[in-house]
PDB file of N, CA and C in Angstrom:
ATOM      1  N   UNK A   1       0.835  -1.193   0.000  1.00  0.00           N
ATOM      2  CA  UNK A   1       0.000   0.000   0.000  1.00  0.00           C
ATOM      3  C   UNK A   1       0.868   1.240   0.000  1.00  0.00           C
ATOM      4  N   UNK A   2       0.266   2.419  -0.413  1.00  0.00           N
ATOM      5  CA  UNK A   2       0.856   3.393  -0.651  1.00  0.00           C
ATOM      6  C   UNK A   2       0.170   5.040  -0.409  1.00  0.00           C
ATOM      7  N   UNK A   3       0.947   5.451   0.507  1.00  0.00           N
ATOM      8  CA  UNK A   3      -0.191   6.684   1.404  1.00  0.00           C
ATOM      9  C   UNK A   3      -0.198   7.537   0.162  1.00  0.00           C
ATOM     10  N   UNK A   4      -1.725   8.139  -0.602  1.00  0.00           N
ATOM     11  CA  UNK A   4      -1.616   9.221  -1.171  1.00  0.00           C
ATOM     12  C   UNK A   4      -0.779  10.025  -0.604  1.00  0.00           C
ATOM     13  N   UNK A   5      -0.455  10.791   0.393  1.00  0.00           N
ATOM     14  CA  UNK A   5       0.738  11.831   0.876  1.00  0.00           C
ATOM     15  C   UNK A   5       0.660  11.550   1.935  1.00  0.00           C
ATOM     16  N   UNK A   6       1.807  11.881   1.929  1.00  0.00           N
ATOM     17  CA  UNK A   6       2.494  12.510   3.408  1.00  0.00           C
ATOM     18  C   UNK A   6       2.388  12.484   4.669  1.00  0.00           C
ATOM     19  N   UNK A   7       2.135  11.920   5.617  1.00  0.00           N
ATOM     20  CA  UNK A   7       1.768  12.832   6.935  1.00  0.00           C
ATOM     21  C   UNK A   7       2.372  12.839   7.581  1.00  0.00           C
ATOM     22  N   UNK A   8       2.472  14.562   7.753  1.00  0.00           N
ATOM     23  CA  UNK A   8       3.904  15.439   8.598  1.00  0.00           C
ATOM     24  C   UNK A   8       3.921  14.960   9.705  1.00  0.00           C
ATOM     25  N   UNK A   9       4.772  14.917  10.173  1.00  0.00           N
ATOM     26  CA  UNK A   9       5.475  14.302  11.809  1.00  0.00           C
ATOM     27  C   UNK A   9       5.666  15.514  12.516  1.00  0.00           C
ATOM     28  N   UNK A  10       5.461  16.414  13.379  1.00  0.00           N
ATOM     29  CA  UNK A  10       5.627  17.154  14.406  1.00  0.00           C
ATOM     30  C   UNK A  10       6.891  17.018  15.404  1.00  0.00           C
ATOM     31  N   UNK A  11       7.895  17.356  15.668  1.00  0.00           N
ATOM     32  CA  UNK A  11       9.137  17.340  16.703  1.00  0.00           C
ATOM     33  C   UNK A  11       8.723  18.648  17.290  1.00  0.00           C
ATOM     34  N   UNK A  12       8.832  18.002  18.905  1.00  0.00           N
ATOM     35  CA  UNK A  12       8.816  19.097  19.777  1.00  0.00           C
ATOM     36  C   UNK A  12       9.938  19.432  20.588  1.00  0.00           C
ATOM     37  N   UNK A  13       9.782  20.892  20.753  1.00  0.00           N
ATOM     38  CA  UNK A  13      11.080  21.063  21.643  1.00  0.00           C
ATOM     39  C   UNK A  13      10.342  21.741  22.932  1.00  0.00           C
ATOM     40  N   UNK A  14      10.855  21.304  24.535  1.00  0.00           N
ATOM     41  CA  UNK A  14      10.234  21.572  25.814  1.00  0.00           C
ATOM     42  C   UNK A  14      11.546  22.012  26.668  1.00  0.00           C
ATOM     43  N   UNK A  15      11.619  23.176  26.616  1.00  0.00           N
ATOM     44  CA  UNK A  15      13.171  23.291  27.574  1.00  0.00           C
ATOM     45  C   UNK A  15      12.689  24.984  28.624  1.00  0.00           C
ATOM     46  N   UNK A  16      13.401  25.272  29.270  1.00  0.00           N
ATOM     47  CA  UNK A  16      14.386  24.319  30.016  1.00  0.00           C
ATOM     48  C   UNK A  16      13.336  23.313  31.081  1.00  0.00           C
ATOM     49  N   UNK A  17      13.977  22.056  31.226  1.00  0.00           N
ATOM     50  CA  UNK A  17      12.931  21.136  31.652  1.00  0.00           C
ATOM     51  C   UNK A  17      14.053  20.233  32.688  1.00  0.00           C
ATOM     52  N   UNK A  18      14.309  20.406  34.163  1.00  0.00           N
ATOM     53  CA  UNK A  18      13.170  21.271  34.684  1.00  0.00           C
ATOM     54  C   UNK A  18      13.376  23.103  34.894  1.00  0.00           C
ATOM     55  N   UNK A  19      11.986  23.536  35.040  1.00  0.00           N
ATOM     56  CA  UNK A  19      12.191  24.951  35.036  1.00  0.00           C
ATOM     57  C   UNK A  19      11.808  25.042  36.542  1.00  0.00           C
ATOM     58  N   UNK A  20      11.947  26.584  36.494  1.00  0.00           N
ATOM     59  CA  UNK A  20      11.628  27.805  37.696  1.00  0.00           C
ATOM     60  C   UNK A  20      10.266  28.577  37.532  1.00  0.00           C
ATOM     61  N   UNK A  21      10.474  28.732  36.061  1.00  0.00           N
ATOM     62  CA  UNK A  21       8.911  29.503  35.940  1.00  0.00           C
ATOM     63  C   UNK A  21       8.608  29.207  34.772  1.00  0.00           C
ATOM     64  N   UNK A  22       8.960  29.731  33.230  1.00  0.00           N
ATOM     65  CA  UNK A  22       8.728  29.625  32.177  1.00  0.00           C
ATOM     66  C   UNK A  22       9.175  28.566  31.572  1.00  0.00           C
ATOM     67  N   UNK A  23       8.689  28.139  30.831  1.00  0.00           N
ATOM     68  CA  UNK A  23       8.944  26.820  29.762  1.00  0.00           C
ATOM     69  C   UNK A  23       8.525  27.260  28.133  1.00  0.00           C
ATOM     70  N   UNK A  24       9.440  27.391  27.290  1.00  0.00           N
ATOM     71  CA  UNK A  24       9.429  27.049  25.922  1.00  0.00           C
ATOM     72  C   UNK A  24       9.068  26.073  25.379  1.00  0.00           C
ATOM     73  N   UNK A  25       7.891  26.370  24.101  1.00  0.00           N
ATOM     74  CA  UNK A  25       7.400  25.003  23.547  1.00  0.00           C
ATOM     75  C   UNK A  25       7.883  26.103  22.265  1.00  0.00           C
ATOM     76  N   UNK A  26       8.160  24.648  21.120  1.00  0.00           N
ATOM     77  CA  UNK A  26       8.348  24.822  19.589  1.00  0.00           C
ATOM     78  C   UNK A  26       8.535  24.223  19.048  1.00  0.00           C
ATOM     79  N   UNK A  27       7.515  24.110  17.808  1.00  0.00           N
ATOM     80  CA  UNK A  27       6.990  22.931  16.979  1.00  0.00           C
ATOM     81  C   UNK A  27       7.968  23.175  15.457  1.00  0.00           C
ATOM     82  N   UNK A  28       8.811  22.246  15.346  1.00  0.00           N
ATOM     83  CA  UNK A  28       9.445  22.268  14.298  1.00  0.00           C
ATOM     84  C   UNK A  28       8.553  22.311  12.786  1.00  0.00           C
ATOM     85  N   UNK A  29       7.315  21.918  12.763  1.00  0.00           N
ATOM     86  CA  UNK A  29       6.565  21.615  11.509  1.00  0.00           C
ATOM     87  C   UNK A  29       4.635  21.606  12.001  1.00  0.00           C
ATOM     88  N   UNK A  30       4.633  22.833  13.000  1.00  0.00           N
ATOM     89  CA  UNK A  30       3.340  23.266  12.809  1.00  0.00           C
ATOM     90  C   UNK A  30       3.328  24.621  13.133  1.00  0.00           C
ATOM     91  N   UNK A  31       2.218  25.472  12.107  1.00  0.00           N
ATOM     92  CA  UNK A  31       2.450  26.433  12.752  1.00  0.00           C
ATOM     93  C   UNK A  31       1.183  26.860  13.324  1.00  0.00           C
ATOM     94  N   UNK A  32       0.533  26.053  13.925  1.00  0.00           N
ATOM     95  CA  UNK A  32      -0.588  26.091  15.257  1.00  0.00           C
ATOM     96  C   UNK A  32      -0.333  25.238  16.038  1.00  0.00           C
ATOM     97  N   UNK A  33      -0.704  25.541  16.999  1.00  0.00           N
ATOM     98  CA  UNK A  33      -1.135  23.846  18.034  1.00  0.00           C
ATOM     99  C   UNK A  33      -1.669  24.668  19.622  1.00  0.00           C
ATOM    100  N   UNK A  34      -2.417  23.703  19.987  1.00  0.00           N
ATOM    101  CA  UNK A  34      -3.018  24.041  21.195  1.00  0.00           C
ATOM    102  C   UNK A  34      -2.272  22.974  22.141  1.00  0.00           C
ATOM    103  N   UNK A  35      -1.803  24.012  23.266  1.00  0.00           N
ATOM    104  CA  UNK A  35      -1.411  23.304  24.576  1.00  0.00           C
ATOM    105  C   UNK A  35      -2.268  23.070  26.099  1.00  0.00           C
ATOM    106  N   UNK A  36      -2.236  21.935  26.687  1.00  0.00           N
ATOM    107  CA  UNK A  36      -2.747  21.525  27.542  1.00  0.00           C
ATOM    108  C   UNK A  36      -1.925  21.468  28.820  1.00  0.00           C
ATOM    109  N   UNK A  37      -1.811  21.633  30.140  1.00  0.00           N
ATOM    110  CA  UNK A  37      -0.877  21.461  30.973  1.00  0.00           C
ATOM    111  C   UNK A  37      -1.749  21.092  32.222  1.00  0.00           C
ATOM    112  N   UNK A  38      -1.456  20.183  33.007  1.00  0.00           N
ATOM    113  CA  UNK A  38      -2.423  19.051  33.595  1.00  0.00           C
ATOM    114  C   UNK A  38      -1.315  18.686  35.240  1.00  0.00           C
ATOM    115  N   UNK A  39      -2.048  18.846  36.243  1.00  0.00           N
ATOM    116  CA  UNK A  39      -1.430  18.165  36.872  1.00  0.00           C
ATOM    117  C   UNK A  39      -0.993  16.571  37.762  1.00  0.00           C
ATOM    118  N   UNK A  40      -0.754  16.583  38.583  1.00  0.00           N
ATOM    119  CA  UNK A  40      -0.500  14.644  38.963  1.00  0.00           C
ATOM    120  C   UNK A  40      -1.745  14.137  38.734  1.00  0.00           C
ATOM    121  N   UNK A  41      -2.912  14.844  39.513  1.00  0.00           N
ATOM    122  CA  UNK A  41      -4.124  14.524  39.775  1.00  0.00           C
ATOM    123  C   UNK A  41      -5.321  14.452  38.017  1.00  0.00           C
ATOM    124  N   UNK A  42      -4.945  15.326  37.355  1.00  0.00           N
ATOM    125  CA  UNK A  42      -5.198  15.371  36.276  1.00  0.00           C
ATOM    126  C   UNK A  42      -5.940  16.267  35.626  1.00  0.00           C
ATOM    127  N   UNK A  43      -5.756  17.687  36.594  1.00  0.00           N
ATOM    128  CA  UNK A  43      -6.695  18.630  36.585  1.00  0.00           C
ATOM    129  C   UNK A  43      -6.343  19.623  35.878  1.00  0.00           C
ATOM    130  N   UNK A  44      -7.168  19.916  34.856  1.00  0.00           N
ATOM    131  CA  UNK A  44      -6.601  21.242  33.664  1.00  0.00           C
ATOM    132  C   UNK A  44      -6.260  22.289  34.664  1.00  0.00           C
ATOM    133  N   UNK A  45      -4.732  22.866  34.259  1.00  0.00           N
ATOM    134  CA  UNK A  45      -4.071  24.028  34.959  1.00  0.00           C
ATOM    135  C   UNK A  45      -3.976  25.090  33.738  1.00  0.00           C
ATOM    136  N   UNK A  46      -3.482  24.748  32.954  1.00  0.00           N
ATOM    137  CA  UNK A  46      -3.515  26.177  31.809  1.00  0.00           C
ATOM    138  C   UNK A  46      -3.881  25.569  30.322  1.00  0.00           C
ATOM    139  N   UNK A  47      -4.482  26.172  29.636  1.00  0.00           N
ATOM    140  CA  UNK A  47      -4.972  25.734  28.022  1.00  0.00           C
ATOM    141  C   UNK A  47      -4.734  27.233  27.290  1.00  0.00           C
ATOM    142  N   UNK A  48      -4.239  26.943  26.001  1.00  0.00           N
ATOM    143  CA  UNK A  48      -4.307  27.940  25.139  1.00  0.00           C
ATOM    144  C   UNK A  48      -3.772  27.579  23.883  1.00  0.00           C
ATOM    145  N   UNK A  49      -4.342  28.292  22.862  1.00  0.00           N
ATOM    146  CA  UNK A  49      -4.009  27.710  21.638  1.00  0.00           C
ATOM    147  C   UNK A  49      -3.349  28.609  21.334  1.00  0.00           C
ATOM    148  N   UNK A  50      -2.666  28.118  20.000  1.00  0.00           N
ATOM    149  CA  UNK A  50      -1.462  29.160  19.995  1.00  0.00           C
ATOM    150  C   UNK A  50      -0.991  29.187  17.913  1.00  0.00           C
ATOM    151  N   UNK A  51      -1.181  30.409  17.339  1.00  0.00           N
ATOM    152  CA  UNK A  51      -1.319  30.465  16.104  1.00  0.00           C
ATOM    153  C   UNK A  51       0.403  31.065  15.385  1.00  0.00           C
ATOM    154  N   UNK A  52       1.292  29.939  16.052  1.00  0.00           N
ATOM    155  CA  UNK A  52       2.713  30.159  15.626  1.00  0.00           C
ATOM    156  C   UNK A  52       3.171  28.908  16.145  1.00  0.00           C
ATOM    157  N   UNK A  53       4.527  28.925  15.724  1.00  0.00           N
ATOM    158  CA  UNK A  53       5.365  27.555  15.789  1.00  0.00           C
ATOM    159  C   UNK A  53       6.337  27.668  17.796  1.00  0.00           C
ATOM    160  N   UNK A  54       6.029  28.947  18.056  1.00  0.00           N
ATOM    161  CA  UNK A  54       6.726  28.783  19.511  1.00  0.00           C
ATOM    162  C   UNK A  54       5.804  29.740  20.635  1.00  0.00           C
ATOM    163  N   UNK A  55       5.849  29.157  21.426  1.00  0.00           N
ATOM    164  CA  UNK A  55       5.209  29.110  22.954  1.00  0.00           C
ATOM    165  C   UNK A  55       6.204  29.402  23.835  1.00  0.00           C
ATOM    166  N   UNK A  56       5.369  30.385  24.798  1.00  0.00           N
ATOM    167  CA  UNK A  56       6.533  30.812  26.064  1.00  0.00           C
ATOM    168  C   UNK A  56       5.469  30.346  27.010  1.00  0.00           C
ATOM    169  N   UNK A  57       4.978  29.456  27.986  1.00  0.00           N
ATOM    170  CA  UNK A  57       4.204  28.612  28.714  1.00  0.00           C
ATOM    171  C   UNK A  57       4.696  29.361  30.518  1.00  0.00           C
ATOM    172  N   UNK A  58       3.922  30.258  30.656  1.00  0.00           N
ATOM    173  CA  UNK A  58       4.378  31.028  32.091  1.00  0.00           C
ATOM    174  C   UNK A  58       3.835  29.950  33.653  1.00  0.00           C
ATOM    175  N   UNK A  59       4.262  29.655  34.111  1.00  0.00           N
ATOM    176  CA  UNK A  59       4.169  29.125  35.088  1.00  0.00           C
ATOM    177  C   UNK A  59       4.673  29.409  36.747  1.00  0.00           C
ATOM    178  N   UNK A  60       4.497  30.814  36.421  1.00  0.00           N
ATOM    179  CA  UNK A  60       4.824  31.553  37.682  1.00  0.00           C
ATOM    180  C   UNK A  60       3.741  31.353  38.765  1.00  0.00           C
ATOM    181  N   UNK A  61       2.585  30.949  38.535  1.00  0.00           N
ATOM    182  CA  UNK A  61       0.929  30.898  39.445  1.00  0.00           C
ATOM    183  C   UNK A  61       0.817  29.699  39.963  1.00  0.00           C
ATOM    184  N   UNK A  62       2.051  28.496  39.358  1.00  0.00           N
ATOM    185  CA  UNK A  62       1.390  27.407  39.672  1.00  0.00           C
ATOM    186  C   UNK A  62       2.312  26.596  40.507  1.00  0.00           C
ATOM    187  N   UNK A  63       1.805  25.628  41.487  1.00  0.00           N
ATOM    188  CA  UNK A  63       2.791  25.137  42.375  1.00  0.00           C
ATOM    189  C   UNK A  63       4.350  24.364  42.045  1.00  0.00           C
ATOM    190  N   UNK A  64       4.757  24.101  43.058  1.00  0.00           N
ATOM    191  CA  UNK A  64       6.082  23.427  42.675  1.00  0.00           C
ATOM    192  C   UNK A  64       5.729  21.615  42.496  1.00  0.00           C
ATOM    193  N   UNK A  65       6.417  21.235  41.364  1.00  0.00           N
ATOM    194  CA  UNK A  65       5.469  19.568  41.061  1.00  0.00           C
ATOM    195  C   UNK A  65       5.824  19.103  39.407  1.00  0.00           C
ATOM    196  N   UNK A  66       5.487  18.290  39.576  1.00  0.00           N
ATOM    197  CA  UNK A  66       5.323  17.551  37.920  1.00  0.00           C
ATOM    198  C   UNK A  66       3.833  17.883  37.396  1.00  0.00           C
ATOM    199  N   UNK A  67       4.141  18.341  36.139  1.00  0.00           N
ATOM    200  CA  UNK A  67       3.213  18.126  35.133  1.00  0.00           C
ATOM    201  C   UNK A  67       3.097  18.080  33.739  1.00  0.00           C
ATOM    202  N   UNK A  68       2.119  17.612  33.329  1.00  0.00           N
ATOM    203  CA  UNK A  68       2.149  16.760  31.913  1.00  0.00           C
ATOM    204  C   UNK A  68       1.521  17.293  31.123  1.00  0.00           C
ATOM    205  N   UNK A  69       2.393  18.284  29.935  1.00  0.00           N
ATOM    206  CA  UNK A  69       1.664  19.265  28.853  1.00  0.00           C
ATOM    207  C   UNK A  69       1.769  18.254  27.872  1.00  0.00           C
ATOM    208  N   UNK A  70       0.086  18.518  27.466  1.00  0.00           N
ATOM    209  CA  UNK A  70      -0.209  17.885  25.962  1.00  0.00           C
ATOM    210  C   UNK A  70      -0.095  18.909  24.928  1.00  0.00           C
ATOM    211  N   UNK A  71       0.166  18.433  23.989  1.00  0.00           N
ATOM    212  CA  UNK A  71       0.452  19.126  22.825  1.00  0.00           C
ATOM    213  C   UNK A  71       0.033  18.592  21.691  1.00  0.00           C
ATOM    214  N   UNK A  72      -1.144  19.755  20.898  1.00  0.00           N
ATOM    215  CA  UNK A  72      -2.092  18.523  19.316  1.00  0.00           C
ATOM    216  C   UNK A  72      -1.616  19.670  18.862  1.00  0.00           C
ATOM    217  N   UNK A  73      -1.651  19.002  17.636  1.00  0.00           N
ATOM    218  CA  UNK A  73      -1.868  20.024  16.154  1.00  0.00           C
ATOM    219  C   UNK A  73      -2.759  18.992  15.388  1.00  0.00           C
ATOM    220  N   UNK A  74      -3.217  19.389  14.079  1.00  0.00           N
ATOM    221  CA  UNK A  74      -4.117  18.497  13.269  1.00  0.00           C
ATOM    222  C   UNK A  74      -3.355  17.060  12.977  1.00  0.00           C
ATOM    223  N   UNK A  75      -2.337  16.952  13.289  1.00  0.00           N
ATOM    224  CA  UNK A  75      -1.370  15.367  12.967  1.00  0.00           C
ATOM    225  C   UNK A  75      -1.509  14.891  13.877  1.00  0.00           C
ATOM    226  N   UNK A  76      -1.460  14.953  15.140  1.00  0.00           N
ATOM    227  CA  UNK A  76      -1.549  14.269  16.121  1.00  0.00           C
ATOM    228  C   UNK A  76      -1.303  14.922  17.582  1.00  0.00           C
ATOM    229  N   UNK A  77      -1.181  14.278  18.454  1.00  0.00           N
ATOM    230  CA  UNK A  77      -0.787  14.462  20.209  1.00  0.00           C
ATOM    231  C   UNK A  77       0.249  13.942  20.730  1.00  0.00           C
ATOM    232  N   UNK A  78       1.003  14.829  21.383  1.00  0.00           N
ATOM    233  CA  UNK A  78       2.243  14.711  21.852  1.00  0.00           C
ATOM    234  C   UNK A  78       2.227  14.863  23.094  1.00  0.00           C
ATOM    235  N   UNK A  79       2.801  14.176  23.988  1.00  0.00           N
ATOM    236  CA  UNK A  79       3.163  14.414  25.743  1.00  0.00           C
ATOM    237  C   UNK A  79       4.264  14.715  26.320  1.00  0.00           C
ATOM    238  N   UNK A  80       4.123  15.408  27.333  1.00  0.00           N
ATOM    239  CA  UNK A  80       5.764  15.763  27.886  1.00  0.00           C
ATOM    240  C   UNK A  80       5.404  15.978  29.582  1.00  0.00           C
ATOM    241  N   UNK A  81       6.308  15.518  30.427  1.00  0.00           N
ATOM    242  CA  UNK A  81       6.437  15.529  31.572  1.00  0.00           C
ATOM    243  C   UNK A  81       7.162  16.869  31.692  1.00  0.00           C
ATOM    244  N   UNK A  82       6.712  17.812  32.538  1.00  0.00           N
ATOM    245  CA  UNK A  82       7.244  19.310  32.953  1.00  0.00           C
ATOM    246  C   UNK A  82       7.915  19.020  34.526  1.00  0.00           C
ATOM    247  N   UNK A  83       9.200  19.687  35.157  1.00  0.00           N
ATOM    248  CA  UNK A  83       8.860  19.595  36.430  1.00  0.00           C
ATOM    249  C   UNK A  83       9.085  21.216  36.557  1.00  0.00           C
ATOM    250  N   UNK A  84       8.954  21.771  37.407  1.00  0.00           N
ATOM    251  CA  UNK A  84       8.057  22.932  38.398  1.00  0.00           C
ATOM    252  C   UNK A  84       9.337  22.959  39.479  1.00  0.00           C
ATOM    253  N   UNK A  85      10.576  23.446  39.967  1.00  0.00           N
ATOM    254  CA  UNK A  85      11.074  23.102  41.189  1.00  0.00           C
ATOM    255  C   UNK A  85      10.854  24.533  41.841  1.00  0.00           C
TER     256      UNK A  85
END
């Protein structure tokens, strides 16, 4: 079998990880995507969509801890463990 086209693959970049406050997201090959950021328990902490290839993700409001930003664009969903120190 043979895919009529393509389908783009998304690489993400999540640094500095772990952070203090801010965290950088940037999508090598989208230039939308909506982010999700969730904590242990599983409770939406910040959402926003975002109509460019890089994200500055402020996390100055939120406690010290692990958490797990999702990341879609129309190709698919991506996960990443954040820590918070």
């Amino acid at each position: 079998l043979k895919a009529d086209k393509d389908v783009d693959v998304v690489e993400w970049s999540v640094w500095p990880n772990p952070t203090d406050n801010e965290v950088y997201i940037k999508a090598n090959n989208a230039e939308q995507f909506t982010y999700e950021l969730y904590n242990t328990t599983g409770n939406l902490v910040i959402k926003s969509s975002i109509l460019a290839t890089e994200a500055k993700l402020d996390l100055s409001n939120t406690e010290h801890g692990i958490y797990y930003l999702k990341l879609t664009t129309t190709t698919g969903t991506s996960y990443h463990k954040v820590v918070k120190q």
